[in-house]
PDB file of N, CA and C in Angstrom:
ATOM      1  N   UNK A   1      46.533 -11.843  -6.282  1.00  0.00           N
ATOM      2  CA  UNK A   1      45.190 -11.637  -6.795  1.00  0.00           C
ATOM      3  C   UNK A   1      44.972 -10.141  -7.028  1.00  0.00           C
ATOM      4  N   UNK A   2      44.586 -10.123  -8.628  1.00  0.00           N
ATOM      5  CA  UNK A   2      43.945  -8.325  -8.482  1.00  0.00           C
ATOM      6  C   UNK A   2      42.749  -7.940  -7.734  1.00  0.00           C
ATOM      7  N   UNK A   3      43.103  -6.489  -7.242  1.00  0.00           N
ATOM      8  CA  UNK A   3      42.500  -6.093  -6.532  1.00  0.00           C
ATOM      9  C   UNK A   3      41.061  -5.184  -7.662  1.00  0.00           C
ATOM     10  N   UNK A   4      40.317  -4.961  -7.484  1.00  0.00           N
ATOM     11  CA  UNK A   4      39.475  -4.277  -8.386  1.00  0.00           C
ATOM     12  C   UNK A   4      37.902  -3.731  -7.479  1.00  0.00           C
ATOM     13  N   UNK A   5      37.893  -2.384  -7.991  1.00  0.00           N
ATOM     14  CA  UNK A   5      36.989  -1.752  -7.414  1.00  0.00           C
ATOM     15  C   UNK A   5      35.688  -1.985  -7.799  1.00  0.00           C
ATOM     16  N   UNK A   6      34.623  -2.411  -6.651  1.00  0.00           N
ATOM     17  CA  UNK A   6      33.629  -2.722  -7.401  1.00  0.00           C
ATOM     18  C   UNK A   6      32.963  -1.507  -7.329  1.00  0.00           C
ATOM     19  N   UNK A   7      31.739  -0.917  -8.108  1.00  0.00           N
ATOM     20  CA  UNK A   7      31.001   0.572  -7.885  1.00  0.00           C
ATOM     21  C   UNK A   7      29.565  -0.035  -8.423  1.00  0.00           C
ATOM     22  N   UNK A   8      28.916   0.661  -7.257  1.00  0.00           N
ATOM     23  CA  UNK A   8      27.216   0.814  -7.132  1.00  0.00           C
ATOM     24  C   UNK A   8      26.606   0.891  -8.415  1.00  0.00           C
ATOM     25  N   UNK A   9      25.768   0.409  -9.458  1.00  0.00           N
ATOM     26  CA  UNK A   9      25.397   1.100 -10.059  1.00  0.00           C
ATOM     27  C   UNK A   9      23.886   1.062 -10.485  1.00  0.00           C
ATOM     28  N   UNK A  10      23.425   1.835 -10.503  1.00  0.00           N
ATOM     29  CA  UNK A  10      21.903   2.410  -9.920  1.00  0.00           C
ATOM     30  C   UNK A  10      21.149   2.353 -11.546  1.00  0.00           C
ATOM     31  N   UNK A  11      20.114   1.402 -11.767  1.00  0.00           N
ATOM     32  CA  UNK A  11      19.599   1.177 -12.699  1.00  0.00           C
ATOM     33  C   UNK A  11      18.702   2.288 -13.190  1.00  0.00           C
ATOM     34  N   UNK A  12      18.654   2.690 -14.281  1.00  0.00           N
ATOM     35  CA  UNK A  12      18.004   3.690 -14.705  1.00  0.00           C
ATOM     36  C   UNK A  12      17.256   3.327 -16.016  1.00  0.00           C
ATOM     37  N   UNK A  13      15.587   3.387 -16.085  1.00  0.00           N
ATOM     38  CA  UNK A  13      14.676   3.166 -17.050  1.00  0.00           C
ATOM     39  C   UNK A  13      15.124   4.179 -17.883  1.00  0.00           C
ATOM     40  N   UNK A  14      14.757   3.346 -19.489  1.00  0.00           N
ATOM     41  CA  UNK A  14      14.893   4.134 -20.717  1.00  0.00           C
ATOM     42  C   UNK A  14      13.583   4.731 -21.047  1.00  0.00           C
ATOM     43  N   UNK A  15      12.733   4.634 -19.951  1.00  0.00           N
ATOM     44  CA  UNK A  15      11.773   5.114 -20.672  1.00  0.00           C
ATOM     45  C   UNK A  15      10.976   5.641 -19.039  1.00  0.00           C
ATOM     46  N   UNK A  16       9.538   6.470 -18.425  1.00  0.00           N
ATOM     47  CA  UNK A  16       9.492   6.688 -17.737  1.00  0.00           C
ATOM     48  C   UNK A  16       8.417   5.852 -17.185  1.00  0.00           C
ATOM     49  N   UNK A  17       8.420   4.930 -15.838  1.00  0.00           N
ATOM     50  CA  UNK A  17       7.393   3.835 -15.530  1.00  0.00           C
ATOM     51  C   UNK A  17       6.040   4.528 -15.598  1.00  0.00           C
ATOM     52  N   UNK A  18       5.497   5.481 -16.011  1.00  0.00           N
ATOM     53  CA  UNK A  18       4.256   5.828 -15.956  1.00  0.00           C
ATOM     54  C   UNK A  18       3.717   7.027 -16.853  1.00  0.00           C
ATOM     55  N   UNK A  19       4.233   6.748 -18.273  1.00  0.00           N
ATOM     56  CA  UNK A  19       4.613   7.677 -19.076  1.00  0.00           C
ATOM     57  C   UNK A  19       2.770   8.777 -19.486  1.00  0.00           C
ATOM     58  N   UNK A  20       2.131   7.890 -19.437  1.00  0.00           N
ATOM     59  CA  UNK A  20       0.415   8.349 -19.230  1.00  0.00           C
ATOM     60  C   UNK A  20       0.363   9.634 -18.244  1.00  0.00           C
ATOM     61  N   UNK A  21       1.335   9.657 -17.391  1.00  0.00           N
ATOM     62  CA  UNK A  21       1.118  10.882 -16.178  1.00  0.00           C
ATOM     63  C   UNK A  21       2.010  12.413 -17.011  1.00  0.00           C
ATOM     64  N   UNK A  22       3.139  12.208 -17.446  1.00  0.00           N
ATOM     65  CA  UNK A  22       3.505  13.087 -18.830  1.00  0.00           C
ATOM     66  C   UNK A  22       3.282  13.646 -20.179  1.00  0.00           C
ATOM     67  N   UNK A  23       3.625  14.622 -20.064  1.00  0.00           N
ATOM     68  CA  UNK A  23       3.912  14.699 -21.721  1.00  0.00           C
ATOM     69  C   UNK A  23       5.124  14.885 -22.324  1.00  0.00           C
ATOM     70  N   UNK A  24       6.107  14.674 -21.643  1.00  0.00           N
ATOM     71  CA  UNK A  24       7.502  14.749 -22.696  1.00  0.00           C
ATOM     72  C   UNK A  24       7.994  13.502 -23.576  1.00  0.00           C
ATOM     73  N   UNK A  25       7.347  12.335 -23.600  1.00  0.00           N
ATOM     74  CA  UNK A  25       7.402  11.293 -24.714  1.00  0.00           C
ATOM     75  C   UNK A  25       6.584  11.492 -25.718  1.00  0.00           C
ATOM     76  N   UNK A  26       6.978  10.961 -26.812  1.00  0.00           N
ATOM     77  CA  UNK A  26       5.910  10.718 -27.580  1.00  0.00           C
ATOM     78  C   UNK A  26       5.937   9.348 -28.125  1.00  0.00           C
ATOM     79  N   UNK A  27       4.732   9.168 -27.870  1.00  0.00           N
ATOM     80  CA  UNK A  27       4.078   7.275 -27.758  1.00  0.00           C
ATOM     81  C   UNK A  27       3.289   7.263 -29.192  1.00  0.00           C
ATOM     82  N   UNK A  28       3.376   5.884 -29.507  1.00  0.00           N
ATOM     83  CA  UNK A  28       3.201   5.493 -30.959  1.00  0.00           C
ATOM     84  C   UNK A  28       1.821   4.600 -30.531  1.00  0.00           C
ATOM     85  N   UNK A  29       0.786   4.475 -31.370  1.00  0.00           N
ATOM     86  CA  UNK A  29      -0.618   3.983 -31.318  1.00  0.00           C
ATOM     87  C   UNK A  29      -0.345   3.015 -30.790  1.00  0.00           C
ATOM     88  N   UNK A  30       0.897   1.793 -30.862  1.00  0.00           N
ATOM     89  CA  UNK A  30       0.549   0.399 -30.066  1.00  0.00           C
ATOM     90  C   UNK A  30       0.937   1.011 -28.411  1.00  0.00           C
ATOM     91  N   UNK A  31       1.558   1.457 -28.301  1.00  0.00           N
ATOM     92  CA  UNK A  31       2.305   2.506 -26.881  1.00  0.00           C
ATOM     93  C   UNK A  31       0.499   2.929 -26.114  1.00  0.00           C
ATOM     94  N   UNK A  32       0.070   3.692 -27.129  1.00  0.00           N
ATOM     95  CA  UNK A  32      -1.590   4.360 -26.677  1.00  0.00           C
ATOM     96  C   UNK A  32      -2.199   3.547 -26.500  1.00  0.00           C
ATOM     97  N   UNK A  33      -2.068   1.992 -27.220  1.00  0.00           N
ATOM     98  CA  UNK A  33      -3.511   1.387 -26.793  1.00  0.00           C
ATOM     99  C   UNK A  33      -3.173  -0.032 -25.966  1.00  0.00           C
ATOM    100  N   UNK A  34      -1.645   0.092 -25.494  1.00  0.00           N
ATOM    101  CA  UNK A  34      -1.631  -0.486 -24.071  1.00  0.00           C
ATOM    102  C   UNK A  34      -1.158   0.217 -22.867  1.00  0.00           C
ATOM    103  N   UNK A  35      -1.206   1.479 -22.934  1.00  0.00           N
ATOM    104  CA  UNK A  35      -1.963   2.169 -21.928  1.00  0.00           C
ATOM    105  C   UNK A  35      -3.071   2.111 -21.127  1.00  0.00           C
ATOM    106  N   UNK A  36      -4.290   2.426 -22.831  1.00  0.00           N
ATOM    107  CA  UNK A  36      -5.405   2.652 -22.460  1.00  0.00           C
ATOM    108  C   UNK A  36      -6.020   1.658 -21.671  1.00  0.00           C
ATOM    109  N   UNK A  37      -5.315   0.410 -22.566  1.00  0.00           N
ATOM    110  CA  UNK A  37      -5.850  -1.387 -22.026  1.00  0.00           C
ATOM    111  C   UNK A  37      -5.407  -1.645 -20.460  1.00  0.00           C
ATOM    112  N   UNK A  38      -4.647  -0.684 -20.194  1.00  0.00           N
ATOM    113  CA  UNK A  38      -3.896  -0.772 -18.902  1.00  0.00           C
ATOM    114  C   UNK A  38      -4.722   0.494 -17.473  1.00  0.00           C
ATOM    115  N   UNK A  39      -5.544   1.184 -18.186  1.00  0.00           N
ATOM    116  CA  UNK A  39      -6.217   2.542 -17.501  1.00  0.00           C
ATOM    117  C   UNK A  39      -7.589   1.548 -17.446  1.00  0.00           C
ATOM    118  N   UNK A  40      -7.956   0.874 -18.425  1.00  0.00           N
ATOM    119  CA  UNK A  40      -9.214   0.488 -18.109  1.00  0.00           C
ATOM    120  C   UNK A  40      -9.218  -0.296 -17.137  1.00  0.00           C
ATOM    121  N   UNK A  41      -8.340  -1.503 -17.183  1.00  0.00           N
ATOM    122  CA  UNK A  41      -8.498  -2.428 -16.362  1.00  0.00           C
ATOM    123  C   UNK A  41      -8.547  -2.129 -15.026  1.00  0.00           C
ATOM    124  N   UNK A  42      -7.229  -0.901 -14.393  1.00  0.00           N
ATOM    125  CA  UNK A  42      -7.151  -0.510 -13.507  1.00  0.00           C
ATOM    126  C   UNK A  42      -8.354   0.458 -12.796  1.00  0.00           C
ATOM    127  N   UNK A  43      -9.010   1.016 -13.657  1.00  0.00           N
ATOM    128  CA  UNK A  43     -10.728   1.240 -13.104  1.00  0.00           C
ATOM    129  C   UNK A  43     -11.382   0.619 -12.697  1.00  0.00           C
ATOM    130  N   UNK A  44     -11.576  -0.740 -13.357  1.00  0.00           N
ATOM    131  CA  UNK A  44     -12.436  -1.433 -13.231  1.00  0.00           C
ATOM    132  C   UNK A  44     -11.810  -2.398 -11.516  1.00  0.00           C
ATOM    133  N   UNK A  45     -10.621  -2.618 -11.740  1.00  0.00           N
ATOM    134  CA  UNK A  45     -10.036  -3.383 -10.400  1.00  0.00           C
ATOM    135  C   UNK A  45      -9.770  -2.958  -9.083  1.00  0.00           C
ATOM    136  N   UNK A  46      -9.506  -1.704  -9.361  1.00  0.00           N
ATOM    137  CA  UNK A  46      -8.718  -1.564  -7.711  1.00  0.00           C
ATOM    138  C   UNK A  46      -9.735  -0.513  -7.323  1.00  0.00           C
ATOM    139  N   UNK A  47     -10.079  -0.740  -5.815  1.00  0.00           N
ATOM    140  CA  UNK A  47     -10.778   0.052  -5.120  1.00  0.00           C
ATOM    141  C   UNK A  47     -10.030   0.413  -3.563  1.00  0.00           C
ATOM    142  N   UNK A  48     -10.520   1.605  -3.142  1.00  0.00           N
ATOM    143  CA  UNK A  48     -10.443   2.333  -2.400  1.00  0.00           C
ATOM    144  C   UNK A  48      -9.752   1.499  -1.208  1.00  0.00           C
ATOM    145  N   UNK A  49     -10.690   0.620  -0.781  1.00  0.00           N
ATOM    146  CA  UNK A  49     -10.829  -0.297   0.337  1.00  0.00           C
ATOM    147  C   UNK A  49      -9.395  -1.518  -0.206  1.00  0.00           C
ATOM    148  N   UNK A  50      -8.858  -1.298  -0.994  1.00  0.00           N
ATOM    149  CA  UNK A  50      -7.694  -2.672  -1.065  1.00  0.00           C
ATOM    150  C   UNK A  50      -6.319  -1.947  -0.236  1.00  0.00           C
ATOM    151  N   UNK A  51      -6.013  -2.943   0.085  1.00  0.00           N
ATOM    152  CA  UNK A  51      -4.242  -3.104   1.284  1.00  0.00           C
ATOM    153  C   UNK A  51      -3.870  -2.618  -0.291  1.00  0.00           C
ATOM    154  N   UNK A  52      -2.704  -1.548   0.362  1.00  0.00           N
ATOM    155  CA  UNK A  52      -1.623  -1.127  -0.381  1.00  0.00           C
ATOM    156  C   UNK A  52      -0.912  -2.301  -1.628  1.00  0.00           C
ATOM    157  N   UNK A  53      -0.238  -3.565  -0.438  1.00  0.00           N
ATOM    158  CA  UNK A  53       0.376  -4.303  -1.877  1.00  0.00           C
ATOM    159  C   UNK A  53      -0.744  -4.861  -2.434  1.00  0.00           C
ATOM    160  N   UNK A  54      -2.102  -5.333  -1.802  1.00  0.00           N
ATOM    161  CA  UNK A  54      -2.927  -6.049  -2.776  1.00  0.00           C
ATOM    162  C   UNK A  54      -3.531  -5.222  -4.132  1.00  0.00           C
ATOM    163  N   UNK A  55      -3.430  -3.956  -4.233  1.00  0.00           N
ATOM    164  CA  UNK A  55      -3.727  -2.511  -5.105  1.00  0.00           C
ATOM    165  C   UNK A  55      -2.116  -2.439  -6.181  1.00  0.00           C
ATOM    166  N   UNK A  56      -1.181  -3.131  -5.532  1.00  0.00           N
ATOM    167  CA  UNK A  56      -0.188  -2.614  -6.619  1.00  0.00           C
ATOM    168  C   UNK A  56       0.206  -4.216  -7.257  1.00  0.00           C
ATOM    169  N   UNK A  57      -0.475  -5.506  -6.205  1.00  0.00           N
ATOM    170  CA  UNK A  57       0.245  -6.614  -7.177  1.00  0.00           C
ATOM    171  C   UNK A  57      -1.156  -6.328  -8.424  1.00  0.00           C
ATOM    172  N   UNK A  58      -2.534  -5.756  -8.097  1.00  0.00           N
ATOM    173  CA  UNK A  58      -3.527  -5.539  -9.558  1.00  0.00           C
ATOM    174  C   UNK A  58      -2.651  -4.525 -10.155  1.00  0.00           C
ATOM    175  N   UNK A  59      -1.757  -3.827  -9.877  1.00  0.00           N
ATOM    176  CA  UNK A  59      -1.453  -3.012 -11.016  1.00  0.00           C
ATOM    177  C   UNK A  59      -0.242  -3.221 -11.591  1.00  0.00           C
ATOM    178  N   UNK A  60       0.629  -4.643 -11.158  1.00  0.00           N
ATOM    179  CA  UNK A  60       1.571  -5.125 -11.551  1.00  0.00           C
ATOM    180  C   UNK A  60       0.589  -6.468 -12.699  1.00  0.00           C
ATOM    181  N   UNK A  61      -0.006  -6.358 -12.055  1.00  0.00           N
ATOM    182  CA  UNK A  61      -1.279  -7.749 -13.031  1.00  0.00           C
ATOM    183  C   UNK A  61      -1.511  -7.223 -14.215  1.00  0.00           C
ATOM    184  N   UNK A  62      -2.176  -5.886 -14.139  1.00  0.00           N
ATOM    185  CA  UNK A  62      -2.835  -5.043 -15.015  1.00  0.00           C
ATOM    186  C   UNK A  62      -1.803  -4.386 -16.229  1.00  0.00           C
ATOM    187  N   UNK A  63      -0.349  -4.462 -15.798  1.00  0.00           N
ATOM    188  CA  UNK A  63       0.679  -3.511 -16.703  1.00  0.00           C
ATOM    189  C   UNK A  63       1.259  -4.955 -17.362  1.00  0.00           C
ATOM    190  N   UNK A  64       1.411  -6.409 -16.823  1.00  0.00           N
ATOM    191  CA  UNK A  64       1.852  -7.285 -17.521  1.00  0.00           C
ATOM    192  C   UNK A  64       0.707  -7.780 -18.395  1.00  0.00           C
ATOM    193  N   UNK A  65      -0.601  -7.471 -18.364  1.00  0.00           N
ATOM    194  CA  UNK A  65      -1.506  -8.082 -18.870  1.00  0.00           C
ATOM    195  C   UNK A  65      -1.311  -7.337 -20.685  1.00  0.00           C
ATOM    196  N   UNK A  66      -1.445  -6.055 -20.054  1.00  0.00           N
ATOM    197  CA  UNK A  66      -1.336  -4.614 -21.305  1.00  0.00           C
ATOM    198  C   UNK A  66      -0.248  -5.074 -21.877  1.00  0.00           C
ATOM    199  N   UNK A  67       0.608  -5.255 -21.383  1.00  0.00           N
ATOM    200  CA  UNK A  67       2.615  -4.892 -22.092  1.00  0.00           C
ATOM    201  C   UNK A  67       2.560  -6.588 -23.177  1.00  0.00           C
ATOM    202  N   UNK A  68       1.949  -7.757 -22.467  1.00  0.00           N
ATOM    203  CA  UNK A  68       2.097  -8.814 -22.752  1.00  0.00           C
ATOM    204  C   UNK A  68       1.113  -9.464 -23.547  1.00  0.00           C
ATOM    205  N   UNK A  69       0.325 -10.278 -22.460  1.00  0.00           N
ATOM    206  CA  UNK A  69      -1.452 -10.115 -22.839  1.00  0.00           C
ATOM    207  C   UNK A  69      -2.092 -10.577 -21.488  1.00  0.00           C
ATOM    208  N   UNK A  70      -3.454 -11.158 -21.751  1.00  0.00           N
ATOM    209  CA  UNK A  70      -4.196 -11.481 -20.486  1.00  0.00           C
ATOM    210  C   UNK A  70      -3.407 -12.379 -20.106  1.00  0.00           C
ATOM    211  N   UNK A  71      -3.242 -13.668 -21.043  1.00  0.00           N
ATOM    212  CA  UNK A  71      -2.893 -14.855 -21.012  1.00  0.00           C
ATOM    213  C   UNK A  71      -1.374 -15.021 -20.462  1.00  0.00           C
ATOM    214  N   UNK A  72      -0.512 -14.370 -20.795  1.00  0.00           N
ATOM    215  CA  UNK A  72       0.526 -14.334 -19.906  1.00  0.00           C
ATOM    216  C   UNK A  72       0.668 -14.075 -18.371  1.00  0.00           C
ATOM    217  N   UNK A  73      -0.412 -13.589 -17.771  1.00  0.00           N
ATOM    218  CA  UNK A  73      -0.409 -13.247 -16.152  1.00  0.00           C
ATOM    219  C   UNK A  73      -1.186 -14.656 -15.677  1.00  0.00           C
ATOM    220  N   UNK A  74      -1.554 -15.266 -16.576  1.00  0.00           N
ATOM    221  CA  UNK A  74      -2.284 -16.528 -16.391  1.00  0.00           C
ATOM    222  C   UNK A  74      -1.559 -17.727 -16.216  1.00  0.00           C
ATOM    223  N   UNK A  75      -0.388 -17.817 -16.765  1.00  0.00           N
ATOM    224  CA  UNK A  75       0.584 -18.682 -16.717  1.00  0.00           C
ATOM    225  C   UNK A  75       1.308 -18.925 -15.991  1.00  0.00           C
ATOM    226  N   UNK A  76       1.889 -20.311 -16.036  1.00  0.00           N
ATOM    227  CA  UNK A  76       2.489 -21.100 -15.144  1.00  0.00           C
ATOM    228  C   UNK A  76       4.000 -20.237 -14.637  1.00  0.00           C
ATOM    229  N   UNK A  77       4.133 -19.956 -13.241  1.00  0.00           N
ATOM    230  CA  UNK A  77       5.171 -18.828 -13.050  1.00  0.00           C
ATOM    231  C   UNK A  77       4.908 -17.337 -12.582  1.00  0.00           C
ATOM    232  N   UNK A  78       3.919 -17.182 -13.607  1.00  0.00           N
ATOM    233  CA  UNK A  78       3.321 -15.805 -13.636  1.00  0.00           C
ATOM    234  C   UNK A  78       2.921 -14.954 -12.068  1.00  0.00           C
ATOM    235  N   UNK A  79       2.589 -16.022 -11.382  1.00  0.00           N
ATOM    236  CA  UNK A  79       2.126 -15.237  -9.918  1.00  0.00           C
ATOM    237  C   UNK A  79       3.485 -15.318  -9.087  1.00  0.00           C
ATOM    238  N   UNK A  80       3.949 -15.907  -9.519  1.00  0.00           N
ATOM    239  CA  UNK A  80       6.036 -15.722  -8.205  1.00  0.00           C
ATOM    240  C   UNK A  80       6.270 -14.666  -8.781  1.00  0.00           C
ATOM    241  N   UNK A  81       6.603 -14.277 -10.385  1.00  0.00           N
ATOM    242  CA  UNK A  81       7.205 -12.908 -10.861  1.00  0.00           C
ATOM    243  C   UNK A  81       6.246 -11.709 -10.375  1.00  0.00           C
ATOM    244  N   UNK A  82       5.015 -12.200 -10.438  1.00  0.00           N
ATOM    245  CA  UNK A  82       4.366 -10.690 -10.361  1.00  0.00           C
ATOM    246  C   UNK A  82       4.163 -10.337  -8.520  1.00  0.00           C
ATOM    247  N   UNK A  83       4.760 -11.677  -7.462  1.00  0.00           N
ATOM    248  CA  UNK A  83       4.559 -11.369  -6.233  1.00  0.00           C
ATOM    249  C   UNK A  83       5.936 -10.633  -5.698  1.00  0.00           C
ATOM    250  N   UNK A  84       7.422 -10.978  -6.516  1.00  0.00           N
ATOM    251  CA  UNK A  84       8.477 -10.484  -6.947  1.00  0.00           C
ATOM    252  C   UNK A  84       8.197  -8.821  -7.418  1.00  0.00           C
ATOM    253  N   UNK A  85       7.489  -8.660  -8.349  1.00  0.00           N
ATOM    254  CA  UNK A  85       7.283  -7.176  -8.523  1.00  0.00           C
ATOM    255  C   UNK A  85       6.638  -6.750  -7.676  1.00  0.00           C
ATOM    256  N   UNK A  86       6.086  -6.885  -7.186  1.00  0.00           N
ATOM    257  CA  UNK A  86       5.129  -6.651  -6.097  1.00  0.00           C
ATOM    258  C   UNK A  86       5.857  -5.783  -4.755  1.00  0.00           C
ATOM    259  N   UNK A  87       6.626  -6.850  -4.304  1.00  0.00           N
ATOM    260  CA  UNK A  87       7.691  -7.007  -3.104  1.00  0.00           C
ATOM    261  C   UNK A  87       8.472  -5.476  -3.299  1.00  0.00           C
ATOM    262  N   UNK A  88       9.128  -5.685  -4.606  1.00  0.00           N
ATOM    263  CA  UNK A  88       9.979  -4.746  -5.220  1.00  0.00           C
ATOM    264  C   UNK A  88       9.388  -3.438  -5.023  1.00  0.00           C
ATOM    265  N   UNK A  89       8.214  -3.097  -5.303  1.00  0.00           N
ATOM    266  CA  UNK A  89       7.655  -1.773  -5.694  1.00  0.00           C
ATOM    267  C   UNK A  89       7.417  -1.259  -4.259  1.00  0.00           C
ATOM    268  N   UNK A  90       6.814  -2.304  -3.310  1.00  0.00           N
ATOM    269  CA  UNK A  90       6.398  -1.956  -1.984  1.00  0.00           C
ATOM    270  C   UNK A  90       7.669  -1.475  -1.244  1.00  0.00           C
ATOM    271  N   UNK A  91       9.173  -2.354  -1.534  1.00  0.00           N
ATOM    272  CA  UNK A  91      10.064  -1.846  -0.800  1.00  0.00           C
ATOM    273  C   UNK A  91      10.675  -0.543  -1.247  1.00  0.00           C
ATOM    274  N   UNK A  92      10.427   0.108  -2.480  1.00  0.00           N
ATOM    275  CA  UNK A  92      11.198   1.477  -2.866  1.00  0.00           C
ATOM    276  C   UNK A  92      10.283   2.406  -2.790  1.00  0.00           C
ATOM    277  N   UNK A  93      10.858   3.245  -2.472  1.00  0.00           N
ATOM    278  CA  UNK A  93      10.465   4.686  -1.851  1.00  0.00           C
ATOM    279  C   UNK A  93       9.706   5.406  -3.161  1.00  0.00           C
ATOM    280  N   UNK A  94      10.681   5.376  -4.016  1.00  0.00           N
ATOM    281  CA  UNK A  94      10.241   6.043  -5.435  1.00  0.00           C
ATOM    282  C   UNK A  94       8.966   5.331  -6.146  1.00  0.00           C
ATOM    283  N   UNK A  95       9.286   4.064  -6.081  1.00  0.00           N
ATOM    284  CA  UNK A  95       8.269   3.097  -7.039  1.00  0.00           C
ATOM    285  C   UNK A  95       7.367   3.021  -6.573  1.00  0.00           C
ATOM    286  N   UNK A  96       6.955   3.157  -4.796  1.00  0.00           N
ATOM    287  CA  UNK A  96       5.809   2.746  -4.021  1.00  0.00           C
ATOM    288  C   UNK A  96       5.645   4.377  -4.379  1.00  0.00           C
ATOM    289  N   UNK A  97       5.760   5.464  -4.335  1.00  0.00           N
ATOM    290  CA  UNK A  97       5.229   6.627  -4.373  1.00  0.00           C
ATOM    291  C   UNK A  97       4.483   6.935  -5.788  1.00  0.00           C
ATOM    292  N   UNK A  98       4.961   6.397  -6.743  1.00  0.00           N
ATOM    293  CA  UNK A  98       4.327   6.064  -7.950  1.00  0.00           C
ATOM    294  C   UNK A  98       3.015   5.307  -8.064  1.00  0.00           C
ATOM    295  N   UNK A  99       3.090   4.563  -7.596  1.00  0.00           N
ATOM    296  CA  UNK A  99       2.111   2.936  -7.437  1.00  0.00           C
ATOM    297  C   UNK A  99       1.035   3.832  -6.355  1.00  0.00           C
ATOM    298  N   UNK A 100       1.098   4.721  -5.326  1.00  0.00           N
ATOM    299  CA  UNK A 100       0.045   5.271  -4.758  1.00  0.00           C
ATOM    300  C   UNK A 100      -0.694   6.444  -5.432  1.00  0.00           C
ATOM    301  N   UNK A 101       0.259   6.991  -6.415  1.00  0.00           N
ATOM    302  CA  UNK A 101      -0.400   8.073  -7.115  1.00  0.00           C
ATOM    303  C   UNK A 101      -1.174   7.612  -8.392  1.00  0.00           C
ATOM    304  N   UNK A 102      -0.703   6.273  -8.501  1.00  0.00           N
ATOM    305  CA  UNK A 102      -1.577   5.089  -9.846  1.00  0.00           C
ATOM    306  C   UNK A 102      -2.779   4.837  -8.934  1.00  0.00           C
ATOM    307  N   UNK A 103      -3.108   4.332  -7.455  1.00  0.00           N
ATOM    308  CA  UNK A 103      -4.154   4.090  -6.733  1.00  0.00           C
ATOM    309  C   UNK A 103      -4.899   5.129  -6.827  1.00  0.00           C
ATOM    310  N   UNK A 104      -4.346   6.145  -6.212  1.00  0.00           N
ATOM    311  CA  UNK A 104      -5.217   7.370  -5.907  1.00  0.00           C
ATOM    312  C   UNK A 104      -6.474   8.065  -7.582  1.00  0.00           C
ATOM    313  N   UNK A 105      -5.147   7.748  -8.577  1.00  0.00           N
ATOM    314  CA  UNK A 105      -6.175   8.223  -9.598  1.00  0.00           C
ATOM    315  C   UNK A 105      -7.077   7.071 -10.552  1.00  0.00           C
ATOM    316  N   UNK A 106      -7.098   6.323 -10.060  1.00  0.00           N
ATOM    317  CA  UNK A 106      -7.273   4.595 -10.375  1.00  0.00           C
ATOM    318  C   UNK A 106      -8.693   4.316  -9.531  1.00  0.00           C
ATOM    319  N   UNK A 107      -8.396   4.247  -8.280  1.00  0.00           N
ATOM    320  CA  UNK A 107      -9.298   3.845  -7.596  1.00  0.00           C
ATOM    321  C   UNK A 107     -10.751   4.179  -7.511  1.00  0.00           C
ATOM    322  N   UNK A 108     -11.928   3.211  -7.319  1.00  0.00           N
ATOM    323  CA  UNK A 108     -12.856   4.270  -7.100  1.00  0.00           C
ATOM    324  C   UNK A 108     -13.718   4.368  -5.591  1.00  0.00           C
TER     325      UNK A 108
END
């Protein structure tokens, strides 16, 4: 049997998860106005007083709602994937440090 090396390999976004906090992209009007659809909602939802993951599964709600539509976070499935992202973001160091600096300027 061959022997073969397996190697780590560490997923890397083509694009940056929170590109609204930058300016080195440049975003095209549908890019701007599911952002914006994505800044509003998150005003209006998450407050001060929410548990950490219950603040990031609304902002896993809020970025599939924007990217997709309402109606897709509504659907059948929709709450295992987004309790899955959820899980995900809470367990990484990087992604949960992101997701608190989305609370902090989010929240009211």
């Amino acid at each position: 049997m061959e022997n073969r090396n397996l190697q780590e390999h560490k997923w890397m976004p083509k694009s940056e998860f929170v590109p609204f906090l930058g300016d080195d992209e440049k975003l095209d009007k549908k890019q701007i106005g599911k952002i914006e659809l994505f800044e509003a909602g998150l005003k209006n939802e998450i407050k001060r007083s929410d548990p950490l993951d219950f603040a990031i599964k609304k902002i896993v709600r809020m970025a599939l709602a924007a990217e997709f539509s309402p109606s897709f976070v509504k659907s059948k499935g929709a709450d295992e994937m987004i309790e899955t992202i959820t899980k995900g973001i809470v367990t990484d160091n990087t992604l949960r440090k992101q997701a608190l600096f989305i609370v902090d300027k989010f929240a009211q």
